[in-house]
Structure formats: structure tokens, C-alpha cells
Protein backbone atom coordinates (compact mmCIF):
# COMPACT_ATOMS: atom_id res chain seq x y z
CA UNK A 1 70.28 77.41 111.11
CA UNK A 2 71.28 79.60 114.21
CA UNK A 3 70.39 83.32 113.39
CA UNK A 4 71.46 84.80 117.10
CA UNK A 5 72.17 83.35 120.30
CA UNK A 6 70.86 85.51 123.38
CA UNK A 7 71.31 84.36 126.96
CA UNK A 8 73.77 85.24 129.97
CA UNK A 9 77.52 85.68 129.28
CA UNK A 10 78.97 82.55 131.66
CA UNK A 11 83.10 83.20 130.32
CA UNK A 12 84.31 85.45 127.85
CA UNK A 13 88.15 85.19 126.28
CA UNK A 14 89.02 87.36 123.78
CA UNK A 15 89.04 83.96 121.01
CA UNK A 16 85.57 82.70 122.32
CA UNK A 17 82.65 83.61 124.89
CA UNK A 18 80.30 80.65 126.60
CA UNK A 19 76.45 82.10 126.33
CA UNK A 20 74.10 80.34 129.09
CA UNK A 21 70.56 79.87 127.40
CA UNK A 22 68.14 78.29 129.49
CA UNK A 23 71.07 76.08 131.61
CA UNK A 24 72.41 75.10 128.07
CA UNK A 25 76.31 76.97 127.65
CA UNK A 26 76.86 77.00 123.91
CA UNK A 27 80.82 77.83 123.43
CA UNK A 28 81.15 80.66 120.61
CA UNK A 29 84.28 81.65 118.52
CA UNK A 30 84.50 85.40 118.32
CA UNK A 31 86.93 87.66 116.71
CA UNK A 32 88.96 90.46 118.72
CA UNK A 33 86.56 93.45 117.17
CA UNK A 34 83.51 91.46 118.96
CA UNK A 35 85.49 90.74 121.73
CA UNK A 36 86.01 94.32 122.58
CA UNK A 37 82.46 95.18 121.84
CA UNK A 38 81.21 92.95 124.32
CA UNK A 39 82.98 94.73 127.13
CA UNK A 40 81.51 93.48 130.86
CA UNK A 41 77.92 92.92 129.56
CA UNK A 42 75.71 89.66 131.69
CA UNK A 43 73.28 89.28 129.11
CA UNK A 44 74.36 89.81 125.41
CA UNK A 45 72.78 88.90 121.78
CA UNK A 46 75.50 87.59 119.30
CA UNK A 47 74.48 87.27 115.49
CA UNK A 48 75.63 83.98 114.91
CA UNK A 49 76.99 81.60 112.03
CA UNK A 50 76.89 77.34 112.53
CA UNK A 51 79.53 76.05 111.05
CA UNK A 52 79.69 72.21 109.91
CA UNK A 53 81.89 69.58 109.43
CA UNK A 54 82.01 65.88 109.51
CA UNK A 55 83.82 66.14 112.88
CA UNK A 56 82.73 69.82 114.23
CA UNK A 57 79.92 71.58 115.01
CA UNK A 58 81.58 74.89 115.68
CA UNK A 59 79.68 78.70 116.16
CA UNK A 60 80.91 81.80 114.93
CA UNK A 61 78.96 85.10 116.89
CA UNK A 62 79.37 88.75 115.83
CA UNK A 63 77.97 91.84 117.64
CA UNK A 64 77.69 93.78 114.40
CA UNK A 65 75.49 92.74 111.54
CA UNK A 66 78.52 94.30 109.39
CA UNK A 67 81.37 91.86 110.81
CA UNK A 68 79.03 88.45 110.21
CA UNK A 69 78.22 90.12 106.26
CA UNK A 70 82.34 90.69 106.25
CA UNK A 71 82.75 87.32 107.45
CA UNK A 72 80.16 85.10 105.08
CA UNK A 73 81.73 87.29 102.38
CA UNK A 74 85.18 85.75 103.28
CA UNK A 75 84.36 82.76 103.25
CA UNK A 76 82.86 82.91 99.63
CA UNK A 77 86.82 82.90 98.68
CA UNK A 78 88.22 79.85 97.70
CA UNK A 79 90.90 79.37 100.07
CA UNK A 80 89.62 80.96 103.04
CA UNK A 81 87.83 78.63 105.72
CA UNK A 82 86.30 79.87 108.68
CA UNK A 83 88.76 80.30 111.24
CA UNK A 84 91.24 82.39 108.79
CA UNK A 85 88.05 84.45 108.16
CA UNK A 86 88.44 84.88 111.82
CA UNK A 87 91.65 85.74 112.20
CA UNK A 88 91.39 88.23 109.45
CA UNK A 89 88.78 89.73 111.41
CA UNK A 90 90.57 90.08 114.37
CA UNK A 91 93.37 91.50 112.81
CA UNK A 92 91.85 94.17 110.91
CA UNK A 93 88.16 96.10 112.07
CA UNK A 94 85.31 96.14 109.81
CA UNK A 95 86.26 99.48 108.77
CA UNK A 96 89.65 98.81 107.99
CA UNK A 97 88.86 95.79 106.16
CA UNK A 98 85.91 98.02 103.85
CA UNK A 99 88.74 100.39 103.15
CA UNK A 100 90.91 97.41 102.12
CA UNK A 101 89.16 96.01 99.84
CA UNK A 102 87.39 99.27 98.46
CA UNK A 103 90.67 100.66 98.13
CA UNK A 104 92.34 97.61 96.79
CA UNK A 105 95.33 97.35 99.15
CA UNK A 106 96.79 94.16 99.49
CA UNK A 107 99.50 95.22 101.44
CA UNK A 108 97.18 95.27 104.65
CA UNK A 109 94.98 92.13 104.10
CA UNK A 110 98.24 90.12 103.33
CA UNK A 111 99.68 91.11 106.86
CA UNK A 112 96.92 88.96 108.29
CA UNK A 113 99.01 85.63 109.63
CA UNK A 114 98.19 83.06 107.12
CA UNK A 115 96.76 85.06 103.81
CA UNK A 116 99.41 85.05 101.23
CA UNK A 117 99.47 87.59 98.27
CA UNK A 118 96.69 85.65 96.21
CA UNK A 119 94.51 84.71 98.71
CA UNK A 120 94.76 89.07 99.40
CA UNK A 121 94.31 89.48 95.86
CA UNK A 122 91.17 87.21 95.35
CA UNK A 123 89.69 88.31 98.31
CA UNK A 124 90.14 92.39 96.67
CA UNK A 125 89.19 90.71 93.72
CA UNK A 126 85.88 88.70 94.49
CA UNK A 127 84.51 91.26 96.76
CA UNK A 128 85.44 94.80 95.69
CA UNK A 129 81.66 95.44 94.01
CA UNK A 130 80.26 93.42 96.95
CA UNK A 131 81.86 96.05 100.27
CA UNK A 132 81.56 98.67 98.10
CA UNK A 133 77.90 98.42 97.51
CA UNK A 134 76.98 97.94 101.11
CA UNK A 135 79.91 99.80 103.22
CA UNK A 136 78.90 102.57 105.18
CA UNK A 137 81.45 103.46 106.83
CA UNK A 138 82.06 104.98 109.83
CA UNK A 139 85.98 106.36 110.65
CA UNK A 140 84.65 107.61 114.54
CA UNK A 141 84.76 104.15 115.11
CA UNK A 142 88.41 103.35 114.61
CA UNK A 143 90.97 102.55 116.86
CA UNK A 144 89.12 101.99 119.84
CA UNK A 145 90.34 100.16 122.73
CA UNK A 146 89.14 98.63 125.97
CA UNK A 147 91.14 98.22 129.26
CA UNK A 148 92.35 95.08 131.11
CA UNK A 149 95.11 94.44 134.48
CA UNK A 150 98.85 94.95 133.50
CA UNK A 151 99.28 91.66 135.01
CA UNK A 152 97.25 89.30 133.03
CA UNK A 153 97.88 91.68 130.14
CA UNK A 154 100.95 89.23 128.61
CA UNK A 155 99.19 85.65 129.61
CA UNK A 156 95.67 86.60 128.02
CA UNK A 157 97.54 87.80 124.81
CA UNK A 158 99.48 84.39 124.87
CA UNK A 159 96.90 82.38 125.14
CA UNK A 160 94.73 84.46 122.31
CA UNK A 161 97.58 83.79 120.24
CA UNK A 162 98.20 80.25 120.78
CA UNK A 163 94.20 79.92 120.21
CA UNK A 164 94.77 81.59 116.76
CA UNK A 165 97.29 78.84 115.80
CA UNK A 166 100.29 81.01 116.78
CA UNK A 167 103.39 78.73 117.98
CA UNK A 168 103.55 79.54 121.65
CA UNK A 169 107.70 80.89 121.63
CA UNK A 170 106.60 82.87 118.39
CA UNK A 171 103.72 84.37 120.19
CA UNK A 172 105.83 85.32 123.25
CA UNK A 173 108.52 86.85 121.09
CA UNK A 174 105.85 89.09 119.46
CA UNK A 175 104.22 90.15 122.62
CA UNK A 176 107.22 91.00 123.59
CA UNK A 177 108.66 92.53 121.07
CA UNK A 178 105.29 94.69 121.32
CA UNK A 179 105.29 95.67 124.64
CA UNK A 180 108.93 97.04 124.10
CA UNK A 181 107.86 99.37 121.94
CA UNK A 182 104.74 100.69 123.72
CA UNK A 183 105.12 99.77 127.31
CA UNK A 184 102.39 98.66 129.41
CA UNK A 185 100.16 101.38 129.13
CA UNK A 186 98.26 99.44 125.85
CA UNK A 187 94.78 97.49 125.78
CA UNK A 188 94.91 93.53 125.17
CA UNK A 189 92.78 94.30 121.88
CA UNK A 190 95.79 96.38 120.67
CA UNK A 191 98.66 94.18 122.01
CA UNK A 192 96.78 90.96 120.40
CA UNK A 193 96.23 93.00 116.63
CA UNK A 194 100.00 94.18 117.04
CA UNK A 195 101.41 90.97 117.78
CA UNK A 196 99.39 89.42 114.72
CA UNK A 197 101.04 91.74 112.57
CA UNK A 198 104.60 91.13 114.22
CA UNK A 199 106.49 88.78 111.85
């Protein structure tokens, strides 16, 4: 119903971003890859996905064609709604969710909060022939980060978390747990995707 949204860029978190269109703000979800992508932009164009139910209207926007196909794709799986699309997709990059499934490793997709080993193994399953048909992939565009302040490095990441249905002493365990290991000197993309993975 809602092919793109285009307008000014009023708030951005790194779980949604609130696009100004004409005086109306529509409120987006957005995963961590599109977050990052986004950067400090005032105008931006986000592929988008409406999502209905009897007591939500809620939007999904992507910046890359690739990460709305992942994301439809997802939820073709029985088992996987929307927002565990999302997180799946903030856990992992396009890329390293192609390689995933192409490569059938359900190791990776199962350390995604939330997907257990069938829901990994359907999703492999359903949508090897699928990725594999129209991946192109591109490995220069791995592992890329973006910078934020030390300070608000910890309470962004918290409140990310908590936003992605993390219990709020779980999530500060994690982040701490992460930032003992690598010290300040990380970006929130890469504090948020290790602290996902941090059981």
C-alpha cells in the first residue's frame, strides 16, 4: 500500500526514525543495518512495508531494496512475524544473512534472540533457491560501522535493546559484558549486534 516514504528526517533511534511529509510525522521501525545507512541525512527515501493488524498499523522502512526483499522473504516463514524479521535483520547484514542461508548455516541465524533451531532451519529451508537466485553479493560492504559520543554510547544501546524486547537488567549485563571486552573505542551499531548475540 506504502511503496516509499520520502520527506525530512524529524528523530532517528537506531529501532525507529520519524519522517516529516508535508507536516504529517509517520513513525517507522527500522533495523540496525538501515539505521547505520541513514547516517546524519535531513531528507531521506525509505522503501517501506505497512504492516496490519486488528490493533496496529505499524511501518517497516529499509534503505536497500535488498534488506525489504530479505525481510518479505522472512516473513513468508511460518513462525516469523514482523518484528523477529526485524530483529534478525539487525542482528545479521544482508550479506551475512545471503551467506547464511546460501550456505546453510544455522548456527548463525539461530544466534538471532528469539529464532530457535527450526525456525533457523525452515527459514534455510524455505528460502535457500529464493537468496540464491537473487543474491549479489557484495563482501566490501561488511563490517562497517558508524560513530556516536562515548557517553550516550551505553544508554542508546539500552534503550535499542529494551525496544527489541530485551529485559532491561539482561540488556545491561550484555552491554556490559561487551564493552569489557572491546572498550569504548566501538560504534553503537557494533555494541547493539554484539549484545544481541550475548547470551
Amino acid at each position: 500500500m506504502i511503496a516509499y516514504l520520502k520527506g525530512k528526517l524529524t528523530y532517528k533511534d537506531p529501532t525507529f526514525v520519524i519522517i516529516d511529509i508535508n507536516g504529517v510525522g509517520y513513525q517507522v521501525k527500522i533495523s540496525l543495518q538501515t539505521y547505520s545507512k541513514i547516517k546524519d541525512e535531513e531528507h531521506i527515501m525509505l522503501l517501506t512495508f505497512l504492516h496490519i493488524k486488528e490493533d496496529a498499523h505499524t511501518l517497516y522502512g529499509f534503505k536497500e531494496e535488498t534488506e525489504k526483499k530479505l525481510f518479505l522473504h522472512l516473513l513468508s516463514i511460518s513462525g516469523v512475524g514482523p518484528n523477529t524479521a526485524l530483529m534478525i535483520l539487525s542482528s545479521l547484514d544482508s550479506e551475512e544473512l545471503e551467506v547464511a542461508i546460501i550456505q546453510g548455516d544455522v548456527r548463525i541465524i539461530q544466534s538471532v534472540k528469539g529464532v530457535g533451531a527450526k525456525t533457523a532451519q525452515r527459514i534455510i529451508l524455505e528460502l535457500k533457491d529464493k537468496v540464491g537466485k537473487e543474491s549479489s553479493l557484495d563482501p566490501t560492504n561488511l563490517g562497517k560501522g558508524f560513530d556516536v559520543s562515548h557517553t550516550n554510547l551505553r544508554e542508546e544501546a539500552l534503550q535499542a535493546l529494551v525496544t527489541l524486547g530485551f529485559p532491561k537488567v539482561a540488556a545491561e549485563k550484555n552491554i556490559a559484558s561487551v564493552l569489557k571486552k572491546t572498550g569504548p573505542n566501538i560504534s553503537l551499531e557494533e555494541l547493539i549486534k554484539a549484545s544481541l548475540k550475548t547470551t
